[in-house]
Protein backbone atom coordinates (compact mmCIF):
# COMPACT_ATOMS: atom_id res chain seq x y z
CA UNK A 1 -3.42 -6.07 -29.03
CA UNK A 2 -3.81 -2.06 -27.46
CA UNK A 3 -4.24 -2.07 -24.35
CA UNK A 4 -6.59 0.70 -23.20
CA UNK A 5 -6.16 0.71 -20.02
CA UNK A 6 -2.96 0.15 -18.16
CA UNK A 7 -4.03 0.07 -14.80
CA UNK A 8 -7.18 -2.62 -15.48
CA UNK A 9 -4.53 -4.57 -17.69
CA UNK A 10 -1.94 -4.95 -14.78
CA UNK A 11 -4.95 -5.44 -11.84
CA UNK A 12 -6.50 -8.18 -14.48
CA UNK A 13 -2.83 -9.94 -14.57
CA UNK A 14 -2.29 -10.03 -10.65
CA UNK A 15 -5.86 -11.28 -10.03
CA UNK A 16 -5.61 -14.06 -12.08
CA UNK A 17 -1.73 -14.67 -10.91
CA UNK A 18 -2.95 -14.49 -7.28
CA UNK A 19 -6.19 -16.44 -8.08
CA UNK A 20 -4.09 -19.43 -9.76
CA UNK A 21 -1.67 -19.35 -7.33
CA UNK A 22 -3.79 -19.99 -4.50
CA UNK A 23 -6.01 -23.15 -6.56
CA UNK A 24 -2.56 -24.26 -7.91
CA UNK A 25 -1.65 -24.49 -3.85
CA UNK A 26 -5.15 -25.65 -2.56
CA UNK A 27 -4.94 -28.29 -5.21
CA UNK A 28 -1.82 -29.88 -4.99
CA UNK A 29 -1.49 -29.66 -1.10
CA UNK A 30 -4.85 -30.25 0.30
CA UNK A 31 -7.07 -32.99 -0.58
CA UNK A 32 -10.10 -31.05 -2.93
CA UNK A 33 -12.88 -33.67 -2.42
CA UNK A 34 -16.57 -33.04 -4.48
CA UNK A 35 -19.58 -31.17 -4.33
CA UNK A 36 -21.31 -33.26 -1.99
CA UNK A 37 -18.42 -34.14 0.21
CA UNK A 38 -16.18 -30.88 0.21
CA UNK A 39 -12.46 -31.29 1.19
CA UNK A 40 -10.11 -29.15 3.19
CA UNK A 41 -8.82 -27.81 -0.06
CA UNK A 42 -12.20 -27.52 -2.24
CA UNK A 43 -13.35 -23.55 -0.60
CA UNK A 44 -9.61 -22.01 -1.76
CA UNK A 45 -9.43 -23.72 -5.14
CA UNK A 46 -13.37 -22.13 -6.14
CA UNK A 47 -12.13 -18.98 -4.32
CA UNK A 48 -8.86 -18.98 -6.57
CA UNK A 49 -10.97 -19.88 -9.53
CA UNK A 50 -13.26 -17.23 -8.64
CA UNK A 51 -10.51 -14.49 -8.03
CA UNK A 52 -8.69 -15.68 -11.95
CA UNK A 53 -11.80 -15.60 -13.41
CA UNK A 54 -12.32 -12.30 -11.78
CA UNK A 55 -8.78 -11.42 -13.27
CA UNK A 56 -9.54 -12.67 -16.64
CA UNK A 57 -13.02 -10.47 -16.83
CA UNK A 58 -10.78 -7.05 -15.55
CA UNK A 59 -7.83 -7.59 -18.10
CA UNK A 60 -10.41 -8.44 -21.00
CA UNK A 61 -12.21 -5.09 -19.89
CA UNK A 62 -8.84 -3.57 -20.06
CA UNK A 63 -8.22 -4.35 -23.92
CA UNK A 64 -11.97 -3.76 -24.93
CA UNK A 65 -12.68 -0.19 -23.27
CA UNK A 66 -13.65 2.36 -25.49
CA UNK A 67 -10.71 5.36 -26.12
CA UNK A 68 -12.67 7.65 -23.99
CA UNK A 69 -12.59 5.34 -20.82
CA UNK A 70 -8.95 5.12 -21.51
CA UNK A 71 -6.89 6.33 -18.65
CA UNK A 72 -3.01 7.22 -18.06
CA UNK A 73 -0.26 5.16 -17.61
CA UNK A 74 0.84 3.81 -14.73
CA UNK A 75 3.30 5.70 -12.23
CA UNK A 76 6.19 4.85 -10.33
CA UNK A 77 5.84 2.41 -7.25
CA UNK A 78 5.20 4.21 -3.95
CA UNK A 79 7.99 2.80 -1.98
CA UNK A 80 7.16 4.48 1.35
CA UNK A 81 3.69 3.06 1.91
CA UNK A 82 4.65 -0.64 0.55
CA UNK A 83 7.55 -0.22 3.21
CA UNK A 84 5.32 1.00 6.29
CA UNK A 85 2.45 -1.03 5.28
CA UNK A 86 4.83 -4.17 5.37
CA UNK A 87 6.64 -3.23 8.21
CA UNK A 88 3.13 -2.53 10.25
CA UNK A 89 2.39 -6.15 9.31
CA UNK A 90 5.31 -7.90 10.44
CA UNK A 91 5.36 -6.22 13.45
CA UNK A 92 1.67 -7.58 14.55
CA UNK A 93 3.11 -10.85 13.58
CA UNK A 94 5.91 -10.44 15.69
CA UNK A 95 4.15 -9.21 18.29
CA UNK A 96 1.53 -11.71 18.44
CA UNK A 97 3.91 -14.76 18.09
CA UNK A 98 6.90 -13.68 19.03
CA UNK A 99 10.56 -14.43 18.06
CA UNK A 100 11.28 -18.16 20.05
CA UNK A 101 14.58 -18.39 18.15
CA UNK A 102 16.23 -15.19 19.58
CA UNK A 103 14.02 -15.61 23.20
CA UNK A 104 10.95 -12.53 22.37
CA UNK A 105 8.09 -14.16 24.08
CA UNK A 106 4.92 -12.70 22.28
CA UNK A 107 4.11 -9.40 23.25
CA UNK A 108 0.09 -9.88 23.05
CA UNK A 109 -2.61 -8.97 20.57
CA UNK A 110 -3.19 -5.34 22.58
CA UNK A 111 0.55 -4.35 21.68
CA UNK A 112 0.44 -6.02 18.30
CA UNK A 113 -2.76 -3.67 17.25
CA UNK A 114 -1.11 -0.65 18.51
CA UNK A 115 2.02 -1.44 16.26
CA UNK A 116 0.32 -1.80 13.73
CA UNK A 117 -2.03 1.17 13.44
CA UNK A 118 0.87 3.10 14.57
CA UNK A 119 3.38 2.09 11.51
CA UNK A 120 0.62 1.41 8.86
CA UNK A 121 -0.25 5.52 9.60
CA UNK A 122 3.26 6.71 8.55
CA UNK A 123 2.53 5.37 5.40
CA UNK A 124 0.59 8.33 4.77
CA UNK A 125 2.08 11.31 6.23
CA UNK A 126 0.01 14.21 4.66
CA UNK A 127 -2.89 12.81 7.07
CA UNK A 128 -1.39 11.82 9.87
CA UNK A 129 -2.54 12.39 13.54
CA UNK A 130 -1.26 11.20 16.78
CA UNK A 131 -4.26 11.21 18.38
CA UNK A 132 -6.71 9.78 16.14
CA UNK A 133 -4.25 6.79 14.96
CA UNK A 134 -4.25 6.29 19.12
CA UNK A 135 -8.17 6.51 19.51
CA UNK A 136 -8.33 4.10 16.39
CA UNK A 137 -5.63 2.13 18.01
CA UNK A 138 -7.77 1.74 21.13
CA UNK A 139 -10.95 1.44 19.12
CA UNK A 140 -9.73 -1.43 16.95
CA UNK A 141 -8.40 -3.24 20.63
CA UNK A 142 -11.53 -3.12 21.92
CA UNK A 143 -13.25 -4.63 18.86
CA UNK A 144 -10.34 -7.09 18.32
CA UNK A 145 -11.19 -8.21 21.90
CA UNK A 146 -13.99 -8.70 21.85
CA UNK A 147 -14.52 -10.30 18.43
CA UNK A 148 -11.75 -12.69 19.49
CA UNK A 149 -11.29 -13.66 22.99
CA UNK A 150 -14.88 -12.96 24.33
CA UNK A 151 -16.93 -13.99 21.68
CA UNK A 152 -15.11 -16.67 19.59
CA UNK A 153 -13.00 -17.26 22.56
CA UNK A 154 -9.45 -17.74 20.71
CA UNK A 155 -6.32 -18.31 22.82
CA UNK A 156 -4.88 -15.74 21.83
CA UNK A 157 -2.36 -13.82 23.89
CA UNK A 158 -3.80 -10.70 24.76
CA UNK A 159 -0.84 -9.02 27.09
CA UNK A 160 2.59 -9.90 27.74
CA UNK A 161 3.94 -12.73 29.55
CA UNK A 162 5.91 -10.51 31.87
CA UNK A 163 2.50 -8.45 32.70
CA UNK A 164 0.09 -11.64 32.87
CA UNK A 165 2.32 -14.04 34.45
C-alpha cells in the first residue's frame, strides 16, 4: 500500500476513529430504537456512521490520488495552539459551571465567553489584537445572549452569583 497523501491518510483514520467511537457509545449506552420509532441513541449512531464512512471515503482518497495531487509529509504537532485552544475551553467550562468541590460558584456565561476568546487568541500570536479579540468578545456575548437566554430561554447563568445575588 503507498500512501499518497499523508495528511488525507491520517484525517481518514481519525474520522472513522471518532465516527466509531461515538456509534460504539450511542449504541451500547443509549437505547437505538428503529426507523419509525427513533431512540435516544439512533441520531449519534447514523451521525457516527456517517462521520466513519466519511473517514473511510478520505483515507481511500488518500491511497488512490494520483502522484501529482500528492502532498508533503506531515509536520511536527503545534503544541502552543493545542495548549491555548484547550486551555480556552476548559476555562468556559469552568466558568460556566464552576468548581463545587473547591467552593468556585460559576462565574456566568458573559465571563466564560470572554475567557475564552481571550485564551483561544494567544494561540495565534502573529495575529493577535487586543482590541478586536475584545470587540469579538463582546460581539459573541451579545449573540450568545441572545441565542440562549432570550430566545431559547436556557437557565443558564449569565453573571456571577456575587453580582446577581
Amino acid at each position: 500500500m503507498n500512501i499518497k497523501s499523508q495528511k488525507d491518510f491520517f484525517s481518514g483514520v481519525m474520522f472513522m476513529v471518532v465516527g466509531g467511537g461515538f456509534g460504539w457509545g450511542s449504541y451500547s449506552s443509549y437505547s437505538v430504537g428503529t426507523g419509525a420509532r427513533m431512540g435516544p441513541g439512533y441520531f449519534p449512531l447514523m451521525l457516527g456512521a456517517l462521520l466513519a464512512l466519511l473517514g473511510f471515503f478520505v483515507l481511500l482518497g488518500s491511497i488512490l490520488a494520483r502522484e501529482e495531487q500528492a502532498d508533503h509529509e506531515i509536520g511536527s504537532v503545534a503544541w502552543r495552539p493545542l495548549f491555548f485552544i484547550l486551555a480556552a475551553n476548559l476555562s468556559f467550562g469552568v466558568c460556566l459551571g464552576g468548581l463545587p468541590s473547591i467552593g468556585l460558584e460559576p462565574l456566568g456565561m458573559i465571563i466564560g465567553i470572554f475567557a475564552l476568546t481571550l485564551i483561544a487568541s494567544y494561540a495565534d500570536m502573529h495575529n493577535f489584537s487586543f482590541k478586536g479579540n475584545l470587540i469579538l468578545a463582546v460581539i459573541l456575548s451579545i449573540g450568545s445572549y441572545l441565542a440562549f437566554i432570550l430566545l431559547l430561554q436556557l437557565q443558564i447563568p449569565v453573571w456571577p452569583v456575587f453580582i446577581t445575588g
